[in-house]
C-alpha atoms as a PDB file:
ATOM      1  CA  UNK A   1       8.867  10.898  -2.030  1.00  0.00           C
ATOM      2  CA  UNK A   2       9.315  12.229   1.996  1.00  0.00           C
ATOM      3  CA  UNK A   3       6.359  10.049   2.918  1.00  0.00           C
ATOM      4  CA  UNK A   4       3.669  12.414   4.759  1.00  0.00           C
ATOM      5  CA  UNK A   5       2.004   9.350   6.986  1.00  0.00           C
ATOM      6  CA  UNK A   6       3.366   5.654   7.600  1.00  0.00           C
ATOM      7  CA  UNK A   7       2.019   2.767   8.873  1.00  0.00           C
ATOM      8  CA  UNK A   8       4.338   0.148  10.695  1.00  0.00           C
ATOM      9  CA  UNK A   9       4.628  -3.691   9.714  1.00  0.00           C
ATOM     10  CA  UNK A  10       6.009  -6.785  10.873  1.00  0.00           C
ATOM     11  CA  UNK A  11       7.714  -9.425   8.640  1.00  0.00           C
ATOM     12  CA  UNK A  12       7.751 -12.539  10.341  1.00  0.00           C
ATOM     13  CA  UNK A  13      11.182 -13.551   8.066  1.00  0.00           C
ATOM     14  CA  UNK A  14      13.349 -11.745   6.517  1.00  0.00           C
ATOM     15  CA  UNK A  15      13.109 -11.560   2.860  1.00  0.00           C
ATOM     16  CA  UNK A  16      15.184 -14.055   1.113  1.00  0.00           C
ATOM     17  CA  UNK A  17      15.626 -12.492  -2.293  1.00  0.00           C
ATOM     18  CA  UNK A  18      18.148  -9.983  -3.424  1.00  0.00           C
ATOM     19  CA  UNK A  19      16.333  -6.558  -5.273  1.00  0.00           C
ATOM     20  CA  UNK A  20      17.000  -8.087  -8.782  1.00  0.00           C
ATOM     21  CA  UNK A  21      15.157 -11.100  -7.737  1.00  0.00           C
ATOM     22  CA  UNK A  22      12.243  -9.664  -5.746  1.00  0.00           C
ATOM     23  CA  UNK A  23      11.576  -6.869  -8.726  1.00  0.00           C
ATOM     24  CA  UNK A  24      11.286 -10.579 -11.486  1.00  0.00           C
ATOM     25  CA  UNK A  25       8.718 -12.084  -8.752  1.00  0.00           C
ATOM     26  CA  UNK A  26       6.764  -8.714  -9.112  1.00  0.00           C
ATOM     27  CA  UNK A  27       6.971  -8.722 -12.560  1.00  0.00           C
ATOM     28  CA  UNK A  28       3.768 -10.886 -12.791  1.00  0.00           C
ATOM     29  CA  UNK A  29       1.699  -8.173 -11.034  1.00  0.00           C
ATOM     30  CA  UNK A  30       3.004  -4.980 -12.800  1.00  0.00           C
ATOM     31  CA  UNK A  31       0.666  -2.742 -13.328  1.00  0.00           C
ATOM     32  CA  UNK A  32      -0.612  -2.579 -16.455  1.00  0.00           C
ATOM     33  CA  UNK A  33      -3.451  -0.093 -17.400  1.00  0.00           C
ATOM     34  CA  UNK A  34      -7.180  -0.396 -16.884  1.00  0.00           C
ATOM     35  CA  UNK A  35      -9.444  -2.355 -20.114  1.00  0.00           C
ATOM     36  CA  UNK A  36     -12.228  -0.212 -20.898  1.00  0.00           C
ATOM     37  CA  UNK A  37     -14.658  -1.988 -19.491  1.00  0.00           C
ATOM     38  CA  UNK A  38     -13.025  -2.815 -16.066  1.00  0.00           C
ATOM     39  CA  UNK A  39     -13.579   0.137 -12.925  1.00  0.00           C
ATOM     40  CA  UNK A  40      -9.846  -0.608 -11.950  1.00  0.00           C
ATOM     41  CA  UNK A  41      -6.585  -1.845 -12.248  1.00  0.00           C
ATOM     42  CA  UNK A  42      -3.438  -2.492  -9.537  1.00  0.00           C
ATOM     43  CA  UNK A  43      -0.237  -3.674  -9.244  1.00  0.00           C
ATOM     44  CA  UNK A  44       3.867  -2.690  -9.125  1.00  0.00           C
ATOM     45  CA  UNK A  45       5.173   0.143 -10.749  1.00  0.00           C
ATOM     46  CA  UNK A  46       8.713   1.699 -10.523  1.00  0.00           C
ATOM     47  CA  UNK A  47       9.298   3.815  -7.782  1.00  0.00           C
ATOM     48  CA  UNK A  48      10.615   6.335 -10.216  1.00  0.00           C
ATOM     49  CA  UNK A  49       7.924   7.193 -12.058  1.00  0.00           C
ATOM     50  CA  UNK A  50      10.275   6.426 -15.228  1.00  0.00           C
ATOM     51  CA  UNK A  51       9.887   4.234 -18.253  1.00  0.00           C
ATOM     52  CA  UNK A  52      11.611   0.671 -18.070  1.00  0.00           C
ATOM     53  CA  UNK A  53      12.809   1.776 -14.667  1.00  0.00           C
ATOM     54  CA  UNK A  54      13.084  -1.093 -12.329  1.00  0.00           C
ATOM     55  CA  UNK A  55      10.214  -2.106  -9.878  1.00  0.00           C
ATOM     56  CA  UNK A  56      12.453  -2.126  -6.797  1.00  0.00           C
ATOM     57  CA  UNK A  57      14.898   0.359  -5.917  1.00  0.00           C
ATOM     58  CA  UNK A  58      17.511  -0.903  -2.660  1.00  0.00           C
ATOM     59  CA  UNK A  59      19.848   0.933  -0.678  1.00  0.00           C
ATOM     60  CA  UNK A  60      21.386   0.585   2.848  1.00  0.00           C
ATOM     61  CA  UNK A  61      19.606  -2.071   3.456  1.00  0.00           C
ATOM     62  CA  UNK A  62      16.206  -0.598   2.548  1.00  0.00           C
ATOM     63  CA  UNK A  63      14.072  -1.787  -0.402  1.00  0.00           C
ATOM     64  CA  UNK A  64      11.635   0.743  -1.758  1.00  0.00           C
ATOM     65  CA  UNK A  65       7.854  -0.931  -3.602  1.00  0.00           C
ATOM     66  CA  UNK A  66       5.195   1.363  -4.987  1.00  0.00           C
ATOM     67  CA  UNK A  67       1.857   0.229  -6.176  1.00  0.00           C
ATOM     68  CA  UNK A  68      -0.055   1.956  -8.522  1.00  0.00           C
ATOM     69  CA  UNK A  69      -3.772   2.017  -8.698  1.00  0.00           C
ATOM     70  CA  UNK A  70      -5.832   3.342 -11.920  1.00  0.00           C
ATOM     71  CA  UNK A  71      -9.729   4.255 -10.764  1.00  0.00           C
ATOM     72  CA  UNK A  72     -12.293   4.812 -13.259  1.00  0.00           C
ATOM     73  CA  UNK A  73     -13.976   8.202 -12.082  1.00  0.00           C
ATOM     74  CA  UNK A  74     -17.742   7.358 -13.023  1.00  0.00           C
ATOM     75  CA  UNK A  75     -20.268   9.792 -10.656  1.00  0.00           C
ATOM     76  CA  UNK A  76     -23.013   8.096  -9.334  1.00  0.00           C
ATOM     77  CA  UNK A  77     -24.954  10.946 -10.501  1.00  0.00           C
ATOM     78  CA  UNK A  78     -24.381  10.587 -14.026  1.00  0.00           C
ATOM     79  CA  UNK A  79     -25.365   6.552 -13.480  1.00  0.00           C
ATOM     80  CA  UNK A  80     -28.961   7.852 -11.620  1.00  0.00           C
ATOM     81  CA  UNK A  81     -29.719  10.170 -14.321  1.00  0.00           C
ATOM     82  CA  UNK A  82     -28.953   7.882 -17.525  1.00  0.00           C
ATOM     83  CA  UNK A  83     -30.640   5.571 -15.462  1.00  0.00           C
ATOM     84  CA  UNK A  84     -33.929   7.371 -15.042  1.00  0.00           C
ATOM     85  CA  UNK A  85     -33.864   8.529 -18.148  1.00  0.00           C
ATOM     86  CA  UNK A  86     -33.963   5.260 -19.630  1.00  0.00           C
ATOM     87  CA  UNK A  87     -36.660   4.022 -16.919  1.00  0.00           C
ATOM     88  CA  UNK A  88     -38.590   7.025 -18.311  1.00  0.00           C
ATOM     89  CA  UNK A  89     -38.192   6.083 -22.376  1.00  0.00           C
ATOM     90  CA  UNK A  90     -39.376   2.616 -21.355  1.00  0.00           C
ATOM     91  CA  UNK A  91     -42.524   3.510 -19.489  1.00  0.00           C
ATOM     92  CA  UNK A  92     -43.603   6.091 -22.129  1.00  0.00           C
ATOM     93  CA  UNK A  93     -42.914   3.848 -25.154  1.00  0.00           C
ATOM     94  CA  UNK A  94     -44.344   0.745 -24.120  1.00  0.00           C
ATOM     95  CA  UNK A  95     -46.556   2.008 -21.348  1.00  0.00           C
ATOM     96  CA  UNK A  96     -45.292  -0.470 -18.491  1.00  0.00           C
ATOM     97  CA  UNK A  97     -43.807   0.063 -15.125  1.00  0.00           C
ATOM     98  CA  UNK A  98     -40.334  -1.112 -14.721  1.00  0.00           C
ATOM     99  CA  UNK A  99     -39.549  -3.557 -12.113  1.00  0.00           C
ATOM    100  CA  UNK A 100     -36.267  -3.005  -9.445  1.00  0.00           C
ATOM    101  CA  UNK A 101     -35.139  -6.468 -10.399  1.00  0.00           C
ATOM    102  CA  UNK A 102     -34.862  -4.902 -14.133  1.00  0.00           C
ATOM    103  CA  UNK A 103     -33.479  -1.442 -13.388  1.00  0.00           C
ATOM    104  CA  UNK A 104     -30.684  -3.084 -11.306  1.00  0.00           C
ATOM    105  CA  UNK A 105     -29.710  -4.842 -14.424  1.00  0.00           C
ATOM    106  CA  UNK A 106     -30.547  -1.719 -16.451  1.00  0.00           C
ATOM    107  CA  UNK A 107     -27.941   0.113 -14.476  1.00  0.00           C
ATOM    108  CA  UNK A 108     -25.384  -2.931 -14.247  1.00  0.00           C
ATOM    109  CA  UNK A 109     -25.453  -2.235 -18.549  1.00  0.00           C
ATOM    110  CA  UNK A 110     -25.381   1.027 -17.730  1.00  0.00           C
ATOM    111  CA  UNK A 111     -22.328   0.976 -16.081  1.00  0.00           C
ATOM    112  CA  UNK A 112     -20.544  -0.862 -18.750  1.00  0.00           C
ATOM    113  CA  UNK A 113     -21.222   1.261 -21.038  1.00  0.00           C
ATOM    114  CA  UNK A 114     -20.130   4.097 -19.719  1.00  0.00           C
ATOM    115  CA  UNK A 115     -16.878   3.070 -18.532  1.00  0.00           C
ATOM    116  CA  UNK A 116     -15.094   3.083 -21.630  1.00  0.00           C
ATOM    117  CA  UNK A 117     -15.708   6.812 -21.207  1.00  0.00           C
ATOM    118  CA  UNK A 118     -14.871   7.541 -17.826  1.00  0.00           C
ATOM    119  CA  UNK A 119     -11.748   9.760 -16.923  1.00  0.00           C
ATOM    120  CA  UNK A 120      -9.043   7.622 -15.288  1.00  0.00           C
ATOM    121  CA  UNK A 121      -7.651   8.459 -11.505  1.00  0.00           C
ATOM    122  CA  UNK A 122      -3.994   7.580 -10.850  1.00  0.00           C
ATOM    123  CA  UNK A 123      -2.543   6.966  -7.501  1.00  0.00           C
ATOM    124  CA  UNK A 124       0.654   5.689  -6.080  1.00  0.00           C
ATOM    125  CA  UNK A 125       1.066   3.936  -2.306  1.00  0.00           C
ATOM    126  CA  UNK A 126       5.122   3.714  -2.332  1.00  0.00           C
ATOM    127  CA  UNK A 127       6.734   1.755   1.231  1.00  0.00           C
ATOM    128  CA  UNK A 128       9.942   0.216   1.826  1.00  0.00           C
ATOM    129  CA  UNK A 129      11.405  -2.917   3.179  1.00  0.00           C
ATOM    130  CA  UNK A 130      13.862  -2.551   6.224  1.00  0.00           C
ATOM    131  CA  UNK A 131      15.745  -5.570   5.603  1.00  0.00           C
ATOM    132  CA  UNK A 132      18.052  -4.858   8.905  1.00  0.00           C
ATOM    133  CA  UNK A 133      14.355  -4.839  11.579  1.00  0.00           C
ATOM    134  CA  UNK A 134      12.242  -6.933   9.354  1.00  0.00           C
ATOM    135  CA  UNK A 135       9.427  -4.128   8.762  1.00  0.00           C
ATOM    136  CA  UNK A 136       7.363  -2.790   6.293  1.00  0.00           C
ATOM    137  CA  UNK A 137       6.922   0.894   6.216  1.00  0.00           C
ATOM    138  CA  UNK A 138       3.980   2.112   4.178  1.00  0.00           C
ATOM    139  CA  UNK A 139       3.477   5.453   3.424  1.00  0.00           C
ATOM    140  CA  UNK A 140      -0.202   6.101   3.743  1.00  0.00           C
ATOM    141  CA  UNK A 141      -2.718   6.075   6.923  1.00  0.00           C
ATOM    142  CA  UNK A 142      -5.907   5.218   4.689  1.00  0.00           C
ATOM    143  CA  UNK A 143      -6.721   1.636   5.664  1.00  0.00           C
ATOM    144  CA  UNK A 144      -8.552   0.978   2.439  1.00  0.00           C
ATOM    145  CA  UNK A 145      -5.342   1.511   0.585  1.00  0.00           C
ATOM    146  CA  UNK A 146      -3.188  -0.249   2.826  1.00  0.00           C
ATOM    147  CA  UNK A 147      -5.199  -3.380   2.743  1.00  0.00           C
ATOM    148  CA  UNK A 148      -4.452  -3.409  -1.249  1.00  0.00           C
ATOM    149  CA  UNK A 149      -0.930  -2.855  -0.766  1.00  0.00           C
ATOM    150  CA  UNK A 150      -0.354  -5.951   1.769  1.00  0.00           C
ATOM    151  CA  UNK A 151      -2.671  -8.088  -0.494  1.00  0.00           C
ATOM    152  CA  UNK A 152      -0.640  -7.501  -3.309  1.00  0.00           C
ATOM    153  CA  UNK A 153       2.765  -7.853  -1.016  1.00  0.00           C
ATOM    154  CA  UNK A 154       1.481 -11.691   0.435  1.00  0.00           C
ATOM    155  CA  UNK A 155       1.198 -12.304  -3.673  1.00  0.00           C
ATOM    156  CA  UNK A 156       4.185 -11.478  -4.454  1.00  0.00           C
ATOM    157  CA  UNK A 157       6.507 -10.821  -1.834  1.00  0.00           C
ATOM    158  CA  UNK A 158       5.241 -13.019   1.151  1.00  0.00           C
ATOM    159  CA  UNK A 159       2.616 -14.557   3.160  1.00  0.00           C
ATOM    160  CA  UNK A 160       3.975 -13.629   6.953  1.00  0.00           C
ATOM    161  CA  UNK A 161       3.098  -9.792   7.555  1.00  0.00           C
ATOM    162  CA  UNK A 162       1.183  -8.310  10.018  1.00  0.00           C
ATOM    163  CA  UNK A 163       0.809  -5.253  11.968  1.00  0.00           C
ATOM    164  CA  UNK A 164       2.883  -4.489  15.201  1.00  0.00           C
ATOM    165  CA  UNK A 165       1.624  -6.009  18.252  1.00  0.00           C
ATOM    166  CA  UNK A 166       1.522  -2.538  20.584  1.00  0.00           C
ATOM    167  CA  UNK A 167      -0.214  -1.278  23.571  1.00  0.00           C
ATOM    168  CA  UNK A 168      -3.407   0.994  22.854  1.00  0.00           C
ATOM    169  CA  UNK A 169      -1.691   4.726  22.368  1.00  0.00           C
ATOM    170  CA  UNK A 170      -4.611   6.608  23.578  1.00  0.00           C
ATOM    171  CA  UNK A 171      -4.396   5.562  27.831  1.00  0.00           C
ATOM    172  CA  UNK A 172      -0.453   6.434  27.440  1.00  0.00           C
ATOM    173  CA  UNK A 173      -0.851   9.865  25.438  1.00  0.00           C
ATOM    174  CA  UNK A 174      -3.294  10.798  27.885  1.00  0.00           C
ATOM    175  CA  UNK A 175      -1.051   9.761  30.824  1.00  0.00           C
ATOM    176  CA  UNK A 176       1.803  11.770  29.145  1.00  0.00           C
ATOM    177  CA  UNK A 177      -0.831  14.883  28.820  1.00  0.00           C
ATOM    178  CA  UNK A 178      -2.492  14.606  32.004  1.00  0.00           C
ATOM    179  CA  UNK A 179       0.950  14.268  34.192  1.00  0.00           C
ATOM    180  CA  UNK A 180       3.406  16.091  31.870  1.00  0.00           C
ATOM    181  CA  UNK A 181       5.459  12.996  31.995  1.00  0.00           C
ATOM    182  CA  UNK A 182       6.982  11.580  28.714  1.00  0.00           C
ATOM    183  CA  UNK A 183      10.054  10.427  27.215  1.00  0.00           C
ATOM    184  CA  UNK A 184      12.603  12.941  26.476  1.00  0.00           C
ATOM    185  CA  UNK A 185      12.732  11.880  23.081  1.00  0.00           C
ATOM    186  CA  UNK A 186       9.702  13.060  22.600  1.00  0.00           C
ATOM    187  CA  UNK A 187       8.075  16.605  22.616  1.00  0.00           C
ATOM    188  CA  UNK A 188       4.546  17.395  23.328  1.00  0.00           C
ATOM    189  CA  UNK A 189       2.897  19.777  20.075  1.00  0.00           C
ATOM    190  CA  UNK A 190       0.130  22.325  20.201  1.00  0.00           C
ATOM    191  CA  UNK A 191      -2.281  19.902  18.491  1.00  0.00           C
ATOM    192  CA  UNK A 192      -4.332  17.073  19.416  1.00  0.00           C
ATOM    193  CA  UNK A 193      -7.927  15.197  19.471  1.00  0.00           C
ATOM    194  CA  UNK A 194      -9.888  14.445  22.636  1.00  0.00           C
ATOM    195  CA  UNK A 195     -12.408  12.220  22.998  1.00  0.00           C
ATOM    196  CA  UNK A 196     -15.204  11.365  25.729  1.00  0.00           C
ATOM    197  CA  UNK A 197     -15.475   7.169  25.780  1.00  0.00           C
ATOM    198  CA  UNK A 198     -18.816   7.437  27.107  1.00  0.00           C
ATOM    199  CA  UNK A 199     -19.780   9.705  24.758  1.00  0.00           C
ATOM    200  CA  UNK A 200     -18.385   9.384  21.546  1.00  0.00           C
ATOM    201  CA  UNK A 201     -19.862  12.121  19.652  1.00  0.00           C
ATOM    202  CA  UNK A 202     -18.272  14.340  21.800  1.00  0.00           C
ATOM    203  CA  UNK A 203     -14.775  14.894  20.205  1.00  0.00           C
ATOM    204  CA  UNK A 204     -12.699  18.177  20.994  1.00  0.00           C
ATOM    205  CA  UNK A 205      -9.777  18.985  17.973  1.00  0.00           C
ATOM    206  CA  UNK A 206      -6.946  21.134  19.058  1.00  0.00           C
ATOM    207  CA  UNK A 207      -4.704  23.576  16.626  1.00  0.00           C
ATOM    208  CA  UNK A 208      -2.325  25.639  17.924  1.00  0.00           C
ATOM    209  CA  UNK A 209      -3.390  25.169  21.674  1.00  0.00           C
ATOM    210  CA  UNK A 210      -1.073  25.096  24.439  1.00  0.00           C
ATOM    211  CA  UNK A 211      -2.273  21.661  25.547  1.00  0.00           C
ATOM    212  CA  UNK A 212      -1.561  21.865  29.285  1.00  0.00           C
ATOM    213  CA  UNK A 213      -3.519  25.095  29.629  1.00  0.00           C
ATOM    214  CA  UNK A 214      -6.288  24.532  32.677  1.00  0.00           C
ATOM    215  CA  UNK A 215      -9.487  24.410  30.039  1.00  0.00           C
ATOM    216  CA  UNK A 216      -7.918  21.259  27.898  1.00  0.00           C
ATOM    217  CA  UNK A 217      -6.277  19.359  31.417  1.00  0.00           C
ATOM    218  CA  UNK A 218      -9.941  20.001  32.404  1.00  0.00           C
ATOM    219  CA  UNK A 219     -12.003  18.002  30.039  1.00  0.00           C
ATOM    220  CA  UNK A 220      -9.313  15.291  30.882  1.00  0.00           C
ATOM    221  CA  UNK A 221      -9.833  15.117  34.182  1.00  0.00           C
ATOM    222  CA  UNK A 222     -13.974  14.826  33.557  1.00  0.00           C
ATOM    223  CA  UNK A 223     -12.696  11.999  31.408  1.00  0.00           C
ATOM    224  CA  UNK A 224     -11.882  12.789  27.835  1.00  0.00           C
ATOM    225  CA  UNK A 225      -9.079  10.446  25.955  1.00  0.00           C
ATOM    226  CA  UNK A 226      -6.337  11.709  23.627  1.00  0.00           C
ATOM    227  CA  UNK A 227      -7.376   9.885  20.280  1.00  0.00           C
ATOM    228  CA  UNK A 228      -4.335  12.038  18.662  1.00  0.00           C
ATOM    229  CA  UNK A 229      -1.279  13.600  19.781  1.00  0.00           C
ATOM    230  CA  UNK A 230       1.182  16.335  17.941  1.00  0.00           C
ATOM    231  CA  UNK A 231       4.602  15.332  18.796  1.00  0.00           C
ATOM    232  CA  UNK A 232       8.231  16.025  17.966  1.00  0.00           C
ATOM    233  CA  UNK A 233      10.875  13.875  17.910  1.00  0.00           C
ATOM    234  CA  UNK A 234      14.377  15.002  18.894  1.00  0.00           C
ATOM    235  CA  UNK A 235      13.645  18.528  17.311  1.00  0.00           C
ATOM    236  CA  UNK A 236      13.853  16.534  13.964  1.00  0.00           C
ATOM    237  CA  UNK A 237      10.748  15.047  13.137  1.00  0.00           C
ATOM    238  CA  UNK A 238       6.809  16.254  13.773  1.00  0.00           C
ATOM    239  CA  UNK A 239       4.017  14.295  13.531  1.00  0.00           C
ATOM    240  CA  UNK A 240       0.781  13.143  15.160  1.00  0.00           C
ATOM    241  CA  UNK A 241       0.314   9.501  16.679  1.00  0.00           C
ATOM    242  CA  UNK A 242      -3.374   8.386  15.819  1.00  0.00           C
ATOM    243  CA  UNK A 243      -5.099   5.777  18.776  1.00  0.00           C
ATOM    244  CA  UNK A 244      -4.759   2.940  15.747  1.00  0.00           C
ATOM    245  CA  UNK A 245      -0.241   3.836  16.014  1.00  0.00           C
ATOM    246  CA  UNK A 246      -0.378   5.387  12.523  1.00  0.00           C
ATOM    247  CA  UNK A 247       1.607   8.596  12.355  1.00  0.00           C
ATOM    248  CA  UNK A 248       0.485  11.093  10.271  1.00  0.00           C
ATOM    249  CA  UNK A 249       1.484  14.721   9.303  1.00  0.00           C
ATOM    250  CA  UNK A 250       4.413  13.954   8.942  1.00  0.00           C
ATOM    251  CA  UNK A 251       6.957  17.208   8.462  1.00  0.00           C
ATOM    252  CA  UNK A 252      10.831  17.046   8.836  1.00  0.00           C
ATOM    253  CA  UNK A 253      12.309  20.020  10.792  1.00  0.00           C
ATOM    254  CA  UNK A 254      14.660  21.865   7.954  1.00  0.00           C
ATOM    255  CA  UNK A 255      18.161  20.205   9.381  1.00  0.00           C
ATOM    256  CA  UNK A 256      16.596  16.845   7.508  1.00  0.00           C
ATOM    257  CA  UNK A 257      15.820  18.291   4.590  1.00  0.00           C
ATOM    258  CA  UNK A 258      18.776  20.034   4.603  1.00  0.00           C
ATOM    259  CA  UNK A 259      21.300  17.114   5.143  1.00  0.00           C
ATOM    260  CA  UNK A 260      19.498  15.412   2.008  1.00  0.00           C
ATOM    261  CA  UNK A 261      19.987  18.181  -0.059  1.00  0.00           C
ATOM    262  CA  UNK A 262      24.013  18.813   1.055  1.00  0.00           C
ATOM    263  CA  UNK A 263      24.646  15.162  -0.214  1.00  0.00           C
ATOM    264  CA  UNK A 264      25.842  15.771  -4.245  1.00  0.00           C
ATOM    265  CA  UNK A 265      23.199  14.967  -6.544  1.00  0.00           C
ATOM    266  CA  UNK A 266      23.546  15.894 -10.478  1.00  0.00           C
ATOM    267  CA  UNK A 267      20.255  13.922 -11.468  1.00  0.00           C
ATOM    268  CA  UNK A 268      16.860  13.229 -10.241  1.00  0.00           C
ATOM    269  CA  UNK A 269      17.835   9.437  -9.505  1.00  0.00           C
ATOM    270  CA  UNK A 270      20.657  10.907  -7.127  1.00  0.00           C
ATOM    271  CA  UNK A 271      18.348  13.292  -5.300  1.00  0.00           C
ATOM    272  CA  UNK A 272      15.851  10.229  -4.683  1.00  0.00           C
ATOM    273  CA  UNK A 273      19.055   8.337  -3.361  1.00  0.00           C
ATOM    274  CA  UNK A 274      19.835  11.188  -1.326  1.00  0.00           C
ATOM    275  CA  UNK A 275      16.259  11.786  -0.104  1.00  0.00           C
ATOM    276  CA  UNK A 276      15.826   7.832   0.368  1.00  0.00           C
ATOM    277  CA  UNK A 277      18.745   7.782   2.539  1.00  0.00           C
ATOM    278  CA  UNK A 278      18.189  10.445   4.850  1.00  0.00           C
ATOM    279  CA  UNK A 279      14.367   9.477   5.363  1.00  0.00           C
ATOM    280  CA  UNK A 280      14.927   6.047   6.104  1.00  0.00           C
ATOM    281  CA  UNK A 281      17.518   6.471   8.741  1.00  0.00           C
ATOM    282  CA  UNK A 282      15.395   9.262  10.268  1.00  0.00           C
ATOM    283  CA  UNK A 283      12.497   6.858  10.437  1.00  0.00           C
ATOM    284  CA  UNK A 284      14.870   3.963  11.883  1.00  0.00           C
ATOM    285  CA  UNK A 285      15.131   6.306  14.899  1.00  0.00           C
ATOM    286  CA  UNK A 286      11.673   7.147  15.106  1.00  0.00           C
ATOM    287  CA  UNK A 287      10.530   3.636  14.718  1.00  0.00           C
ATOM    288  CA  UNK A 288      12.725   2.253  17.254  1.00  0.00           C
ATOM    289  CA  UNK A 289      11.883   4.956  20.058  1.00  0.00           C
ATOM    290  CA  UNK A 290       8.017   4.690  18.960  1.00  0.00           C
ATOM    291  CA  UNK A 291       8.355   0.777  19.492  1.00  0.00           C
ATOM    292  CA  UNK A 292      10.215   0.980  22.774  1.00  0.00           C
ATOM    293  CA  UNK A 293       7.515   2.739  24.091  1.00  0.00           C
ATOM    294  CA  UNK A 294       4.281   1.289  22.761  1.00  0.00           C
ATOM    295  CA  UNK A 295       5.452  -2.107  21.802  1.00  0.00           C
ATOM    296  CA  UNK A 296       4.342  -4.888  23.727  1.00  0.00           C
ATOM    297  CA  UNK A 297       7.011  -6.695  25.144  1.00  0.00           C
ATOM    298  CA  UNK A 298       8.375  -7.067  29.248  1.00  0.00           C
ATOM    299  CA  UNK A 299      11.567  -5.119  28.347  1.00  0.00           C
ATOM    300  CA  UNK A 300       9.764  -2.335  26.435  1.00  0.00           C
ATOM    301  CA  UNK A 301       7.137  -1.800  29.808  1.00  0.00           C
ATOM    302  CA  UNK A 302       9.456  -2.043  31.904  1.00  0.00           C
ATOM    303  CA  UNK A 303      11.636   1.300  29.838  1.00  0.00           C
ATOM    304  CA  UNK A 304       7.688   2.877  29.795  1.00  0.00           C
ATOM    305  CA  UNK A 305       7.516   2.542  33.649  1.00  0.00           C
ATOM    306  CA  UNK A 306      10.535   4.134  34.421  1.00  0.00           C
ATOM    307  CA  UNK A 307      10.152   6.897  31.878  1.00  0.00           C
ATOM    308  CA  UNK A 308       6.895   7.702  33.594  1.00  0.00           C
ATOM    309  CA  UNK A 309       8.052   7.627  36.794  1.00  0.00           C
ATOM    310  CA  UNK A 310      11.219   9.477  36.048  1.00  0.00           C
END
């Protein structure tokens, strides 16, 4: 549940339904599994992965969703061939060539037919409510994904979300890497991905690199960006912040994990409670400090300036 990657969300209101409420308005758009001749199915499911469990869980203040998506796994390879191999049968057997117009429908049958058969991918995009800042925090980076999620939240849930309004990450993590000045909440990482804007097949990925060594503050100075910067936060959290403000990789340094797992828990549902807890106040923090520097407001530029110049 310790999401690995989150993506940050405005709510333009708060959300004026209590948990019991907001899981009977998702009710319509469970998820319910995929008919055999549909190529997928989404909606709600329970964030604990239980039977009859509700769709909402809520805590502190913090309301955690999960969608579930079923994908029918049907190769395109397996299409081509039973394709061609029906192309074939017809041009032996009644000695005709077959037209493109007719083996698109060919294949459309094709594909019907073999999706009752198809093996069935499951996967789960949870992300919680923080009822206290008005933000949704998904946990997932993969844009495909979280354009189904917020679809399926503006159903349901409601209409006025949209991502942060920030300043562009990469001229700032570059400024921080090029001066070696940046907040103090903040830790620079041996990782990172450079990239030359006038040439943007040239892209330079970093592991385990002391990044202000003289051959990586080099290809800054001839002009490379930082598209994506390892960082730690208050010895507590790593991650890396991706040019499009995603953080991703997430880990938790071992006094997080460890605080979750010193609070009692006799049953999976109080370990989740525990776990829920911890990783939602850490990300508060994070959020907040991430915000006051990127976000795009007079007060936070004016905290950026004197950071930098600090």
């Amino acid at each position: 549940m310790w999401f690995k990657q989150i993506q940050i969300f405005q709510l333009a209101e708060p959300i004026p339904y209590t948990p019991e409420v907001l899981a009977d308005k998702m009710e319509s758009l469970a998820f319910t599994p995929c008919l055999p001749s549909f190529p997928t199915s989404i909606g709600w499911a329970s964030p604990f992965e239980e039977e009859g469990a509700p769709l909402v869980y809520a805590a502190n203040g913090y309301i955690m969703l999960c969608m579930q998506i079923e994908d029918k796994i049907l190769p395109a390879t397996v299409v081509r061939q039973a394709l061609t191999d029906k192309v074939k049968r017809i041009e032996v057997l009644e000695g005709k060539k077959v037209r493109s117009k007719d083996k698109l429908s060919m294949k459309d049958e094709i594909v019907m037919n073999l999706l009752p058969r198809a093996f069935s991918k499951m996967t789960r995009i949870y992300a919680y409510i923080d009822t206290k800042n008005n933000r949704l925090i998904l946990g997932t980076s993969n844009q495909a994904k979280a354009e189904q999620f917020i679809s399926l939240f503006k159903k349901s849930i409601a209409d006025g979300i949209h991502a942060f309004e920030v300043k562009k990450p990469s001229p700032i993590l570059t400024y921080w890497l090029k001066e070696k000045k940046y907040p103090t909440v903040f830790s620079i990482e041996k990782a990172g991905v450079l990239q030359d804007p006038s040439e943007q097949t040239r892209v330079i990925r970093c592991q385990q690199q002391d990044l202000f060594a003289s051959s990586i503050q080099s290809l800054i100075k001839d002009g490379c960006e930082v598209k994506q910067l390892a960082l730690c936060w208050h010895d507590r959290v790593k991650f890396v912040l991706a040019d499009d403000f995603s953080a991703r990789n997430i880990k938790f340094e071992e006094e997080v994990i460890t605080a979750a797992n010193d609070i009692e828990s006799e049953s999976k549902e109080q370990q989740f409670a525990a776990d829920f807890f911890i990783m939602t106040e850490t990300f508060s923090g994070l959020i907040d400090d991430l915000l006051a520097y990127f976000g795009k407001s007079t007060q936070n530029e004016e905290k950026t300036l004197e950071e930098e110049v600090a």
